[in-house]
N, C-alpha and C. Protein backbone atom coordinates (compact mmCIF):
# COMPACT_ATOMS: atom_id res chain seq x y z
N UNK A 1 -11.17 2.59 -20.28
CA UNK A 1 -10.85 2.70 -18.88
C UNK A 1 -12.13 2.86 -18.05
N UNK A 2 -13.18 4.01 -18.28
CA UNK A 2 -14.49 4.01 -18.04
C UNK A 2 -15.58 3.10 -18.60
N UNK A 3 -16.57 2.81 -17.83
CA UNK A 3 -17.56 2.29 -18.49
C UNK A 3 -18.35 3.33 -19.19
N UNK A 4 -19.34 3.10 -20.11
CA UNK A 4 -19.76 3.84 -21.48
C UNK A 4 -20.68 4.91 -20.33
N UNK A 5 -21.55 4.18 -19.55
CA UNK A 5 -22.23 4.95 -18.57
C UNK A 5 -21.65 6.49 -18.37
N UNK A 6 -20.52 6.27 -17.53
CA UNK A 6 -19.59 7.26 -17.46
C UNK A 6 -19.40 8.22 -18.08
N UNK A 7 -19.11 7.66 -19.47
CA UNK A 7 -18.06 8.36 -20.58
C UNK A 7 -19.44 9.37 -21.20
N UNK A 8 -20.30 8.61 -21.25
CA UNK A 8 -21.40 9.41 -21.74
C UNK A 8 -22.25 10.60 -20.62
N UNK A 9 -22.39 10.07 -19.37
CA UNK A 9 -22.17 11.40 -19.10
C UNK A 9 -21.33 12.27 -19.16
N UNK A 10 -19.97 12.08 -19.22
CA UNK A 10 -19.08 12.84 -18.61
C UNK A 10 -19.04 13.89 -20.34
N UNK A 11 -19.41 13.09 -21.69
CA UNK A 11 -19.33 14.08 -23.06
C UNK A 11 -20.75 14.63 -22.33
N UNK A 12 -22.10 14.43 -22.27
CA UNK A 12 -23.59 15.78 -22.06
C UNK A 12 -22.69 16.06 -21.15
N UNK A 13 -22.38 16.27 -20.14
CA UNK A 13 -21.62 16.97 -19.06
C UNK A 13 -20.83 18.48 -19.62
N UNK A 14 -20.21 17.90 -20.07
CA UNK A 14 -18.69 18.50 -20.88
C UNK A 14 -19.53 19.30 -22.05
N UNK A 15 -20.15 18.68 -22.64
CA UNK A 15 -21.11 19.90 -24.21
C UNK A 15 -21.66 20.14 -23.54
N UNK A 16 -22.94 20.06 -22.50
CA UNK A 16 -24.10 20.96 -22.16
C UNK A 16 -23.15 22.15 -21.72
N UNK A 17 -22.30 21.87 -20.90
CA UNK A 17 -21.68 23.46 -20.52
C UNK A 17 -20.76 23.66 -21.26
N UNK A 18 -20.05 23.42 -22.42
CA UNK A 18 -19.25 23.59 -23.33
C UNK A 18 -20.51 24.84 -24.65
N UNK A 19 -21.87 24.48 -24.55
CA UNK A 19 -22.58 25.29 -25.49
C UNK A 19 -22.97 26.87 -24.59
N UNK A 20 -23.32 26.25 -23.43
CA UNK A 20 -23.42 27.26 -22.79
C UNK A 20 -22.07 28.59 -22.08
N UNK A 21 -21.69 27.79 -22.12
CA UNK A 21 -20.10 28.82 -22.13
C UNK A 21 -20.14 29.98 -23.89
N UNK A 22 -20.02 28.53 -25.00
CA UNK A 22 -19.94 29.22 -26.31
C UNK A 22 -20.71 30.44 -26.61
N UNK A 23 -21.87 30.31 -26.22
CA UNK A 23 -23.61 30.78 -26.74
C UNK A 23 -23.39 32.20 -25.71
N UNK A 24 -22.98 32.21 -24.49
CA UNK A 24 -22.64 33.58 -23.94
C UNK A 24 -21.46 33.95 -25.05
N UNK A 25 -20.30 33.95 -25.27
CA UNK A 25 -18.96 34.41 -25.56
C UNK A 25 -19.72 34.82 -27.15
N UNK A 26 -20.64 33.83 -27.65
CA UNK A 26 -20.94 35.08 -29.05
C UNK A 26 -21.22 35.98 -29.06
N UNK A 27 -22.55 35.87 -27.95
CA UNK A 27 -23.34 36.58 -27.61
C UNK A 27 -22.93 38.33 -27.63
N UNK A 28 -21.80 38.36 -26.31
CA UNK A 28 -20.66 38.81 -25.86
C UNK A 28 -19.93 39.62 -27.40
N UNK A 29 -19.79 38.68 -28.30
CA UNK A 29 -18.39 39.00 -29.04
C UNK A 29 -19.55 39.71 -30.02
N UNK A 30 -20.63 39.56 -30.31
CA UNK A 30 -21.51 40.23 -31.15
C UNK A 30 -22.32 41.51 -30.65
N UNK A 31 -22.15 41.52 -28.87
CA UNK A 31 -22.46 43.10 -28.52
C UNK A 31 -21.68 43.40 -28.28
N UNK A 32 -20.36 43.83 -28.48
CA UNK A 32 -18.74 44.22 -28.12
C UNK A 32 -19.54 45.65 -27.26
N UNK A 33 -20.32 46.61 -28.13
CA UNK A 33 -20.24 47.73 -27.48
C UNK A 33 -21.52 48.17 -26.02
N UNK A 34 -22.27 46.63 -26.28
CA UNK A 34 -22.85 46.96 -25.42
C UNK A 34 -22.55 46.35 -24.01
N UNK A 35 -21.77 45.00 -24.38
CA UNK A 35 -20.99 44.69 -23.03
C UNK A 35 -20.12 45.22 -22.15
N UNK A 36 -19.63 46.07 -23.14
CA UNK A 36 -18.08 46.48 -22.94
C UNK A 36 -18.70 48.13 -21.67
N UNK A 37 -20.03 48.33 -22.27
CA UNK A 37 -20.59 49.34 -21.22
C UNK A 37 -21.35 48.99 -19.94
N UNK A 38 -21.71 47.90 -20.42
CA UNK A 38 -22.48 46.81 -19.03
C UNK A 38 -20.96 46.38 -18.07
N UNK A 39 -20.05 46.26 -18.38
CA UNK A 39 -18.62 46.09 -17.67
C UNK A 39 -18.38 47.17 -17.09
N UNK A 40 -18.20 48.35 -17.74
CA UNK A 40 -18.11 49.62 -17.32
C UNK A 40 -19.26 50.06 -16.09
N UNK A 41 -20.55 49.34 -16.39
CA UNK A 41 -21.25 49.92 -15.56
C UNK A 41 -21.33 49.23 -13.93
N UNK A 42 -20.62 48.19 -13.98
CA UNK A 42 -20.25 47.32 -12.92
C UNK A 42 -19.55 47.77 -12.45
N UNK A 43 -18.48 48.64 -12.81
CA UNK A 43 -17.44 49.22 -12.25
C UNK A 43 -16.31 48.67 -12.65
N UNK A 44 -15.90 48.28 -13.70
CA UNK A 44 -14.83 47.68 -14.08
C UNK A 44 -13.98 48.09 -14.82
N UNK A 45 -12.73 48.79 -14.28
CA UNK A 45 -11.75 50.01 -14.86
C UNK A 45 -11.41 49.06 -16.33
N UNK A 46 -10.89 49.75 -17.33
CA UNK A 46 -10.34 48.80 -18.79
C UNK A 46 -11.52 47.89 -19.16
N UNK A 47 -12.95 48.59 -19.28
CA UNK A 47 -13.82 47.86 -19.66
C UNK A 47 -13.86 47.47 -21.34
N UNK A 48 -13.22 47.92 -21.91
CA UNK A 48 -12.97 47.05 -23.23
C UNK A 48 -12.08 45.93 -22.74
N UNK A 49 -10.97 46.00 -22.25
CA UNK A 49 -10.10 44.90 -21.49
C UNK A 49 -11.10 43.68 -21.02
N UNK A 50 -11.85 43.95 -19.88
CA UNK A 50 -12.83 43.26 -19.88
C UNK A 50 -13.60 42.22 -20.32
N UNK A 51 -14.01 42.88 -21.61
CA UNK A 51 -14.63 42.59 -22.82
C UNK A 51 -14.21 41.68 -23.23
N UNK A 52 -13.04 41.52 -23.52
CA UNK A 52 -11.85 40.94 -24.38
C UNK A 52 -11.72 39.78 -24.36
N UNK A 53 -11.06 39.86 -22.48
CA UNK A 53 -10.56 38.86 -21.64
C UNK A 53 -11.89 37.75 -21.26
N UNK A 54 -13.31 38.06 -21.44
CA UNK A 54 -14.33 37.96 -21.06
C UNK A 54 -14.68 36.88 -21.67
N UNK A 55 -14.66 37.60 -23.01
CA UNK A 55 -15.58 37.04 -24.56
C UNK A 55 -14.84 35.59 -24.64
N UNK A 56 -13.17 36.21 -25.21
CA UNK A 56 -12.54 34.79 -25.29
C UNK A 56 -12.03 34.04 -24.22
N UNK A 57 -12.62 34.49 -23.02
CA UNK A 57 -12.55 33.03 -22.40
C UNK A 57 -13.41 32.08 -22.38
N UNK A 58 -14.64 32.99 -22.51
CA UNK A 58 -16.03 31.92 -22.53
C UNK A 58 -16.26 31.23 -24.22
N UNK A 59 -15.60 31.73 -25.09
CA UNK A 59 -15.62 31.30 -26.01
C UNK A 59 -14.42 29.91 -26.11
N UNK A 60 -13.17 30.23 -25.75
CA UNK A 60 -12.27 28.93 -25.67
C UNK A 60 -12.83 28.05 -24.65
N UNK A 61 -13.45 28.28 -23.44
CA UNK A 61 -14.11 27.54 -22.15
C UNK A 61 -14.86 26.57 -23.57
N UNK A 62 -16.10 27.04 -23.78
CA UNK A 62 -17.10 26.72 -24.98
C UNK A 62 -16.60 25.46 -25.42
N UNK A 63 -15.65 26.23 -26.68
CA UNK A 63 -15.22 24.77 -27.29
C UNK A 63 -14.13 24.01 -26.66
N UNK A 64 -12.83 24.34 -25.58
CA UNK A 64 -12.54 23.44 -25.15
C UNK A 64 -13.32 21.82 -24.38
N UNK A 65 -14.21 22.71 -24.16
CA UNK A 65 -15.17 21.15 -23.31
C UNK A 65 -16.07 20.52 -24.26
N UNK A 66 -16.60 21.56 -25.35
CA UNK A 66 -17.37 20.48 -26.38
C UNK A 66 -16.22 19.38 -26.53
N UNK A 67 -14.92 20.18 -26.94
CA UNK A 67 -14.29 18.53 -27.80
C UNK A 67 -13.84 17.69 -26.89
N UNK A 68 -13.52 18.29 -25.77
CA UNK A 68 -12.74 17.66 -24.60
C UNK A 68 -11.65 17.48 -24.62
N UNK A 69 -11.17 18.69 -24.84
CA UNK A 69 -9.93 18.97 -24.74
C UNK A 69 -9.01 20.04 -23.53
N UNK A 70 -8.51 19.47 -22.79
CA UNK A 70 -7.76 20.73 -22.07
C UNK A 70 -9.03 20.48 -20.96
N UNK A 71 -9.88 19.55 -20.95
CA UNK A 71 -10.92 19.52 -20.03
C UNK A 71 -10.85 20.29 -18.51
N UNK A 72 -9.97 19.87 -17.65
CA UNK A 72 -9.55 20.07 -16.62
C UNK A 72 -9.37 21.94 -16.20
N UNK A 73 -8.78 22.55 -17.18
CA UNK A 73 -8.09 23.91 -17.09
C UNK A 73 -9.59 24.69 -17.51
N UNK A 74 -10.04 24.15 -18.68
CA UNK A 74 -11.33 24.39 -19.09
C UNK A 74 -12.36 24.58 -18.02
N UNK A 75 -12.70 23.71 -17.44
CA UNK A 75 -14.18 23.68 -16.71
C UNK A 75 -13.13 24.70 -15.23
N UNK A 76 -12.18 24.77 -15.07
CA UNK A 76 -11.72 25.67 -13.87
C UNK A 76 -12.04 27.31 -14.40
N UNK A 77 -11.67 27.48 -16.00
CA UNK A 77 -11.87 28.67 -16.43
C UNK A 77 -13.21 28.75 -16.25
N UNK A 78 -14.32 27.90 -16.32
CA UNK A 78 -15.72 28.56 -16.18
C UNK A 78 -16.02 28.70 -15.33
N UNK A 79 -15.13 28.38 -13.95
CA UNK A 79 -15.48 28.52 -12.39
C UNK A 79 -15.15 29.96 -12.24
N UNK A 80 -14.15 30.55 -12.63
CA UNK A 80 -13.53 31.68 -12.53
C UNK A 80 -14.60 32.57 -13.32
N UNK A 81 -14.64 32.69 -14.59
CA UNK A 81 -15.56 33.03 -14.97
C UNK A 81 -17.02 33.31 -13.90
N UNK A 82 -17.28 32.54 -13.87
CA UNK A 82 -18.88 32.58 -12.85
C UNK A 82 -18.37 33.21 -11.33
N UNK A 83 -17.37 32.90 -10.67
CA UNK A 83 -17.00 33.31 -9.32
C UNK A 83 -16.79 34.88 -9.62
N UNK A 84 -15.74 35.57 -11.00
CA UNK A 84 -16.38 37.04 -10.94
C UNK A 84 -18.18 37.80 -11.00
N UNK A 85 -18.71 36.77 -11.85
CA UNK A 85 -20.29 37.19 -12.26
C UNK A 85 -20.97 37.13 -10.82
N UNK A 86 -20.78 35.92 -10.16
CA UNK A 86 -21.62 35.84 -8.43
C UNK A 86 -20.86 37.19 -7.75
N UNK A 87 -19.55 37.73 -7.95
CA UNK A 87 -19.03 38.64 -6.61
C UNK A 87 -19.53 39.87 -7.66
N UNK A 88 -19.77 40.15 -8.48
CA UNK A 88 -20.14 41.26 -8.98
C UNK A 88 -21.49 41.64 -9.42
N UNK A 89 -21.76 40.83 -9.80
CA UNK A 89 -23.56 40.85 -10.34
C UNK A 89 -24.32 40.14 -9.40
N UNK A 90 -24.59 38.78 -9.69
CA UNK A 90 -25.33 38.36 -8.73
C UNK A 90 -25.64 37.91 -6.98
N UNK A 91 -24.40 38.39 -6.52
CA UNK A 91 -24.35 38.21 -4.97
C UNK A 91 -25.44 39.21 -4.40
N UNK A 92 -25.74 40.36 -4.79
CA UNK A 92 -26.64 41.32 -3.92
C UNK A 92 -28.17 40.57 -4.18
N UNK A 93 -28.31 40.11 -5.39
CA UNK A 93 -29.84 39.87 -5.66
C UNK A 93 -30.37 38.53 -4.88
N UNK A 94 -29.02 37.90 -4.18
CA UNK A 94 -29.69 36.76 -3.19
C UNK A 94 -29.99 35.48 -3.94
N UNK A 95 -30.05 34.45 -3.47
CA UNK A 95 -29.90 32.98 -4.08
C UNK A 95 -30.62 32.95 -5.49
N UNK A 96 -31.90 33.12 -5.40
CA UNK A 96 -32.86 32.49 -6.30
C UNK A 96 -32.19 33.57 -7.38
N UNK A 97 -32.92 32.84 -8.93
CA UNK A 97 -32.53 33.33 -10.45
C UNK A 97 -33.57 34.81 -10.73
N UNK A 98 -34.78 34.57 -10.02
CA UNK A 98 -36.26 35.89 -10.37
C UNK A 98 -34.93 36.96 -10.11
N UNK A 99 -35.61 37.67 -11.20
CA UNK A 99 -34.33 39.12 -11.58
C UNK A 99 -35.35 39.91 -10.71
N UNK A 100 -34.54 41.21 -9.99
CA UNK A 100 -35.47 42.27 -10.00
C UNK A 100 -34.47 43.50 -10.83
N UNK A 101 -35.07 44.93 -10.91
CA UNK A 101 -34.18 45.89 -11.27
C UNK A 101 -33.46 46.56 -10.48
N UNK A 102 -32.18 46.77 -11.11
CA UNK A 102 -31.16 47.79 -10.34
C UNK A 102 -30.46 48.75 -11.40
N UNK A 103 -31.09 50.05 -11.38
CA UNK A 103 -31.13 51.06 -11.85
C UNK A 103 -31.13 51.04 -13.81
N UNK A 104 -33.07 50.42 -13.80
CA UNK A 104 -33.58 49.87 -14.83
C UNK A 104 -32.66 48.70 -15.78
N UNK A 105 -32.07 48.06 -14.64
CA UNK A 105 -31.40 46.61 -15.53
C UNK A 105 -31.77 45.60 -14.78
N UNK A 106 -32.11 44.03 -15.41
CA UNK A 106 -32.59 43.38 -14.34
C UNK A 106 -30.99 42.62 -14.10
N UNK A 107 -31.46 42.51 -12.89
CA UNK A 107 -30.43 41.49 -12.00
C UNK A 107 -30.92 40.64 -11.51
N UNK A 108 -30.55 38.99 -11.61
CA UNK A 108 -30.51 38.00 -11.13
C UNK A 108 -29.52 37.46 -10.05
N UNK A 109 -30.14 36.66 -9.65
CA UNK A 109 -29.69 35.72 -8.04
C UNK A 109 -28.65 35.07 -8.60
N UNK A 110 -27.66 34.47 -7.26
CA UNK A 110 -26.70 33.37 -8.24
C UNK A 110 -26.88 31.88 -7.95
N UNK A 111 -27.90 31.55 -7.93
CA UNK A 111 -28.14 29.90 -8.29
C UNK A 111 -28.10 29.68 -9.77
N UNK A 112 -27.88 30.68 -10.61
CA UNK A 112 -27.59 29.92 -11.87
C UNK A 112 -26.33 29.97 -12.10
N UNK A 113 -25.20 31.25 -11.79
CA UNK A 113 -23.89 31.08 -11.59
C UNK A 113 -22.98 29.91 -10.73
N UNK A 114 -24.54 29.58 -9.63
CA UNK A 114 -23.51 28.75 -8.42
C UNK A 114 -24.01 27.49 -8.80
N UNK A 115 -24.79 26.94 -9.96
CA UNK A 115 -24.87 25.67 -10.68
C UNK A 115 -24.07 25.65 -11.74
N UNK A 116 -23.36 26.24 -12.41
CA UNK A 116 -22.41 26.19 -13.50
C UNK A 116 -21.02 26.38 -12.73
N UNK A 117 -20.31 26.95 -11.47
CA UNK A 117 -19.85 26.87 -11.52
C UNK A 117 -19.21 25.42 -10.57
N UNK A 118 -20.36 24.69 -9.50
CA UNK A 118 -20.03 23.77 -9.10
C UNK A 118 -19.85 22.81 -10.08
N UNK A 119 -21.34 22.60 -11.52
CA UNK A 119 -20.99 21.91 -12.17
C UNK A 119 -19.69 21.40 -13.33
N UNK A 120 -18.60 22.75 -12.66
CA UNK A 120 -17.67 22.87 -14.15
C UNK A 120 -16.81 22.11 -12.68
N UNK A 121 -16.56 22.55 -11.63
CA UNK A 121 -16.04 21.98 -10.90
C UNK A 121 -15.76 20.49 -10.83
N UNK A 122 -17.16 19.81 -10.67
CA UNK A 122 -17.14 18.49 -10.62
C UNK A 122 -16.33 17.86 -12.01
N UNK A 123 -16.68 18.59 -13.03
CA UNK A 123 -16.79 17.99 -14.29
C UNK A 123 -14.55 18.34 -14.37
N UNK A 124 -13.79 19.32 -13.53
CA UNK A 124 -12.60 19.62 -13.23
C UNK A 124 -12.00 18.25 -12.47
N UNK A 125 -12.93 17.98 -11.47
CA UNK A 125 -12.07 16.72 -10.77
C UNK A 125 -12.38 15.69 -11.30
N UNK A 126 -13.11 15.10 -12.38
CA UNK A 126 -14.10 13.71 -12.46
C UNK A 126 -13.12 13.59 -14.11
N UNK A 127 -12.64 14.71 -14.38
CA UNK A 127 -12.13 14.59 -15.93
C UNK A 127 -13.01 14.35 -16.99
N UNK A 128 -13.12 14.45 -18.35
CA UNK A 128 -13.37 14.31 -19.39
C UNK A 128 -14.29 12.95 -19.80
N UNK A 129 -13.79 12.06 -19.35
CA UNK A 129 -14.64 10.64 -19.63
C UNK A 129 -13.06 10.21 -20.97
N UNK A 130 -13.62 9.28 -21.67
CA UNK A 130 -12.71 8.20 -22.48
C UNK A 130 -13.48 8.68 -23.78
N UNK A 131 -14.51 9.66 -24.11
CA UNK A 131 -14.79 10.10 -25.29
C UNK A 131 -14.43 11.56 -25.32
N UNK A 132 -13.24 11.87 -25.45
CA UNK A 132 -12.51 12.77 -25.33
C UNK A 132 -11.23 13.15 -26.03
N UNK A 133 -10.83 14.38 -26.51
CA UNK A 133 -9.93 14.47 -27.31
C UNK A 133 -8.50 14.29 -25.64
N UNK A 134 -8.74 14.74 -24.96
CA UNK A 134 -7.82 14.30 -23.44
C UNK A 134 -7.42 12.84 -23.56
N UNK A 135 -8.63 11.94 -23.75
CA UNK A 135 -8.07 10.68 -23.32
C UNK A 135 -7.74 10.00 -24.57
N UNK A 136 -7.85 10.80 -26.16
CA UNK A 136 -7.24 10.37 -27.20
C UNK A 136 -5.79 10.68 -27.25
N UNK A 137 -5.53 11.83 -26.93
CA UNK A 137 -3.98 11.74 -26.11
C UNK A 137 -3.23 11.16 -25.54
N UNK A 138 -4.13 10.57 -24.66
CA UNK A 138 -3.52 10.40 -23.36
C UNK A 138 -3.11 11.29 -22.49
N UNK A 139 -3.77 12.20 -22.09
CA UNK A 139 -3.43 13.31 -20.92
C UNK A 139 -4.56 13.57 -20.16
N UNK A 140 -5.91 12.60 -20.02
CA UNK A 140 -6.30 12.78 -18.90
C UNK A 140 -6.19 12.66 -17.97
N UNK A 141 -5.47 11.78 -17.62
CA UNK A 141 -5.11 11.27 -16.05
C UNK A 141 -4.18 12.59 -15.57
N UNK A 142 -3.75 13.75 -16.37
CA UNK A 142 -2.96 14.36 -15.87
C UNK A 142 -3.73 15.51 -15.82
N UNK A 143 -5.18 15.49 -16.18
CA UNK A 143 -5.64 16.79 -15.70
C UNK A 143 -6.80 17.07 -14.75
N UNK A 144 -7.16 15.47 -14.70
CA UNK A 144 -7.93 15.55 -13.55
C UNK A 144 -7.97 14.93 -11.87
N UNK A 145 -8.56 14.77 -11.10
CA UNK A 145 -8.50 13.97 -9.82
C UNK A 145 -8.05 15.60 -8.89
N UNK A 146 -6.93 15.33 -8.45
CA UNK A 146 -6.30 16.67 -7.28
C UNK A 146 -6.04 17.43 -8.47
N UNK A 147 -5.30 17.84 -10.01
CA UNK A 147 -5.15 18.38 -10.50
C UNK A 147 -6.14 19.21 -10.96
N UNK A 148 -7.75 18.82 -10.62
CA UNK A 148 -8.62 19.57 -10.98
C UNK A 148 -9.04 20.48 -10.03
N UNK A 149 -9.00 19.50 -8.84
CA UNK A 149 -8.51 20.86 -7.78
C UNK A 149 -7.85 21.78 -8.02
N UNK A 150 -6.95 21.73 -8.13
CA UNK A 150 -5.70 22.70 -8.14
C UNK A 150 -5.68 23.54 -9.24
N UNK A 151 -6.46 23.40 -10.83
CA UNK A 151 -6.96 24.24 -11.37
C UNK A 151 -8.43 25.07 -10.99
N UNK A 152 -9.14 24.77 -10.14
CA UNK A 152 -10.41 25.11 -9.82
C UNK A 152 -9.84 26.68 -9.05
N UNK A 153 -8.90 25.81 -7.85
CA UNK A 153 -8.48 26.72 -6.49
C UNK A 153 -7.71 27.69 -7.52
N UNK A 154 -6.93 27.51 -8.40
CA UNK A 154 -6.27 28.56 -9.44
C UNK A 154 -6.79 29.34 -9.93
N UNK A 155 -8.20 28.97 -10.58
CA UNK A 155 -9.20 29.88 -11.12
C UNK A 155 -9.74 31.19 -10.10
N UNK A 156 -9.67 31.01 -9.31
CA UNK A 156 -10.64 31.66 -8.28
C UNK A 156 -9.27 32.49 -7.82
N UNK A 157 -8.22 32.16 -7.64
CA UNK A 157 -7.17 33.36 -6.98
C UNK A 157 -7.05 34.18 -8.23
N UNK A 158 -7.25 33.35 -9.81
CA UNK A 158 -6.78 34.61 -10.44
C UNK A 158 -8.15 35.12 -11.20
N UNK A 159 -9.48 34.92 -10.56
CA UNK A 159 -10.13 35.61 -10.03
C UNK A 159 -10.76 37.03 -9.09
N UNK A 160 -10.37 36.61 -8.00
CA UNK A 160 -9.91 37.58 -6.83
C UNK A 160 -9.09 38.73 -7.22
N UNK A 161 -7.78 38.24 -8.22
CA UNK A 161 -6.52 38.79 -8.37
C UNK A 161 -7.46 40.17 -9.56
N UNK A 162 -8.05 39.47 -10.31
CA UNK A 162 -9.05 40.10 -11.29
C UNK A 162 -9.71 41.25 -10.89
N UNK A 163 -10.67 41.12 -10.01
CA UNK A 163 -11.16 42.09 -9.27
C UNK A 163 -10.79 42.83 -8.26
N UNK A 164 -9.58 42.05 -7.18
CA UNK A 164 -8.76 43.21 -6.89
C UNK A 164 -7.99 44.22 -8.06
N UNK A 165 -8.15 43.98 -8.65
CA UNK A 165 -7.05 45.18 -10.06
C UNK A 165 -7.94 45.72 -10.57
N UNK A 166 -8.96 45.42 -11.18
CA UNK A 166 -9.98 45.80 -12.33
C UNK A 166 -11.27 46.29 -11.69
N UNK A 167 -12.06 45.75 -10.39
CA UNK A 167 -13.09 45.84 -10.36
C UNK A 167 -13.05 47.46 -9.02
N UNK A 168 -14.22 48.43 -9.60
CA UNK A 168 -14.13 49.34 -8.32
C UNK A 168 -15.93 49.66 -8.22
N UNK A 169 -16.53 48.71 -7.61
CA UNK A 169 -18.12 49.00 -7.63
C UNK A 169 -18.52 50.93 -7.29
N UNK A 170 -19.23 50.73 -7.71
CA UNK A 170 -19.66 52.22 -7.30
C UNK A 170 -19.28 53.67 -8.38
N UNK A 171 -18.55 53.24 -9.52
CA UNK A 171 -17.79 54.31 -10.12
C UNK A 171 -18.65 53.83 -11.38
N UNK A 172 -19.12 53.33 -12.18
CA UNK A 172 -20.02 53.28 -13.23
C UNK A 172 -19.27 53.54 -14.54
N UNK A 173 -20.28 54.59 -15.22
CA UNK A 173 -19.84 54.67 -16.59
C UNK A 173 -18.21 55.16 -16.44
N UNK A 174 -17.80 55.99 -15.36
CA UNK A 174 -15.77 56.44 -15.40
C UNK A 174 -15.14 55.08 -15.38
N UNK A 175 -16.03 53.90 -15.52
CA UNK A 175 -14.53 53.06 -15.82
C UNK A 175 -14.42 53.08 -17.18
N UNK A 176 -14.63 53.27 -18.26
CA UNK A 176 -14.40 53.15 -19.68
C UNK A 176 -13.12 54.23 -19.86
N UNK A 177 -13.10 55.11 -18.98
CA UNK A 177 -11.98 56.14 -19.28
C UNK A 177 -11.15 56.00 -18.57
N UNK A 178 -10.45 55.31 -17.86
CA UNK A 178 -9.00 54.46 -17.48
C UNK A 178 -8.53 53.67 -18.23
């Protein structure tokens, strides 16, 4: 249906942020106890919850887009993903990535959050490409174009919805004990 041009970006597209999704969520799933206090220290009540909900999303995000599968719902989960990290971590430190410290941890800017998450975006409406476990199905056409919209705009309310419930800045290490 695509020309190869296409299809081949659209697989580096789909794996470059399919490894980078993965490569956090190990990361993640191999410091359980030290994330789970870096959550806490954000202010995030049920910071094992957190953790959890955190790890395996960036881990299914990961490999859903290596294989290209579920493409569409996928690259919306890494928008969501990154839209909590910019409203919680990196919105105060201002555009650029140079970390400075906030109370001996460094913090970074969100131009690296707000390039992964436009790029999962695009990669939400543009679909998978024709080297894809989606279009070996046959269910790409049904997950991308407005439907990737409409998972993107989904991501981000149950986003919002996320941090209205979970997130209370300012309370630190007392979220581990809710």
């Amino acid at each position: 249906m695509h020309d190869d041009a296409f299809n081949l970006a659209m697989l580096i597209l789909r794996v470059g942020l399919g490894i980078v999704f993965l490569a956090h969520g190990i990361k993640h799933a191999r410091g359980r106890e030290k994330t789970t206090k870096w959550f806490a220290w954000l202010g995030f009540k049920q910071a094992p919850l957190q953790w959890l909900l955190s790890t395996a999303t960036e881990i299914g995000v990961g490999v859903l887009l290596i294989i290209g599968l579920l493409t569409g719902p996928a690259a919306a989960g890494a928008v969501g993903i990154m839209a909590v990290a910019f409203w919680t971590v990196h919105r105060p430190a201002g555009f650029f990535i140079t970390a400075f410290m906030r109370e001996g941890i460094d913090v970074e800017g969100w131009e690296y959050v707000f390039t992964l998450a436009f790029t999962a975006s695009a990669l939400a409406i543009a679909g998978p490409g024709d080297w894809s476990l989606d279009y070996q199905m046959g269910i790409e056409h049904v997950l991308d174009a407005w439907w990737g919209v409409v998972f993107v705009a989904g991501s981000l309310v149950i986003s919002a919805l996320q941090l209205a419930t979970f997130w209370r800045p300012n309370q630190g290490a007392d979220a581990t004990e809710s």
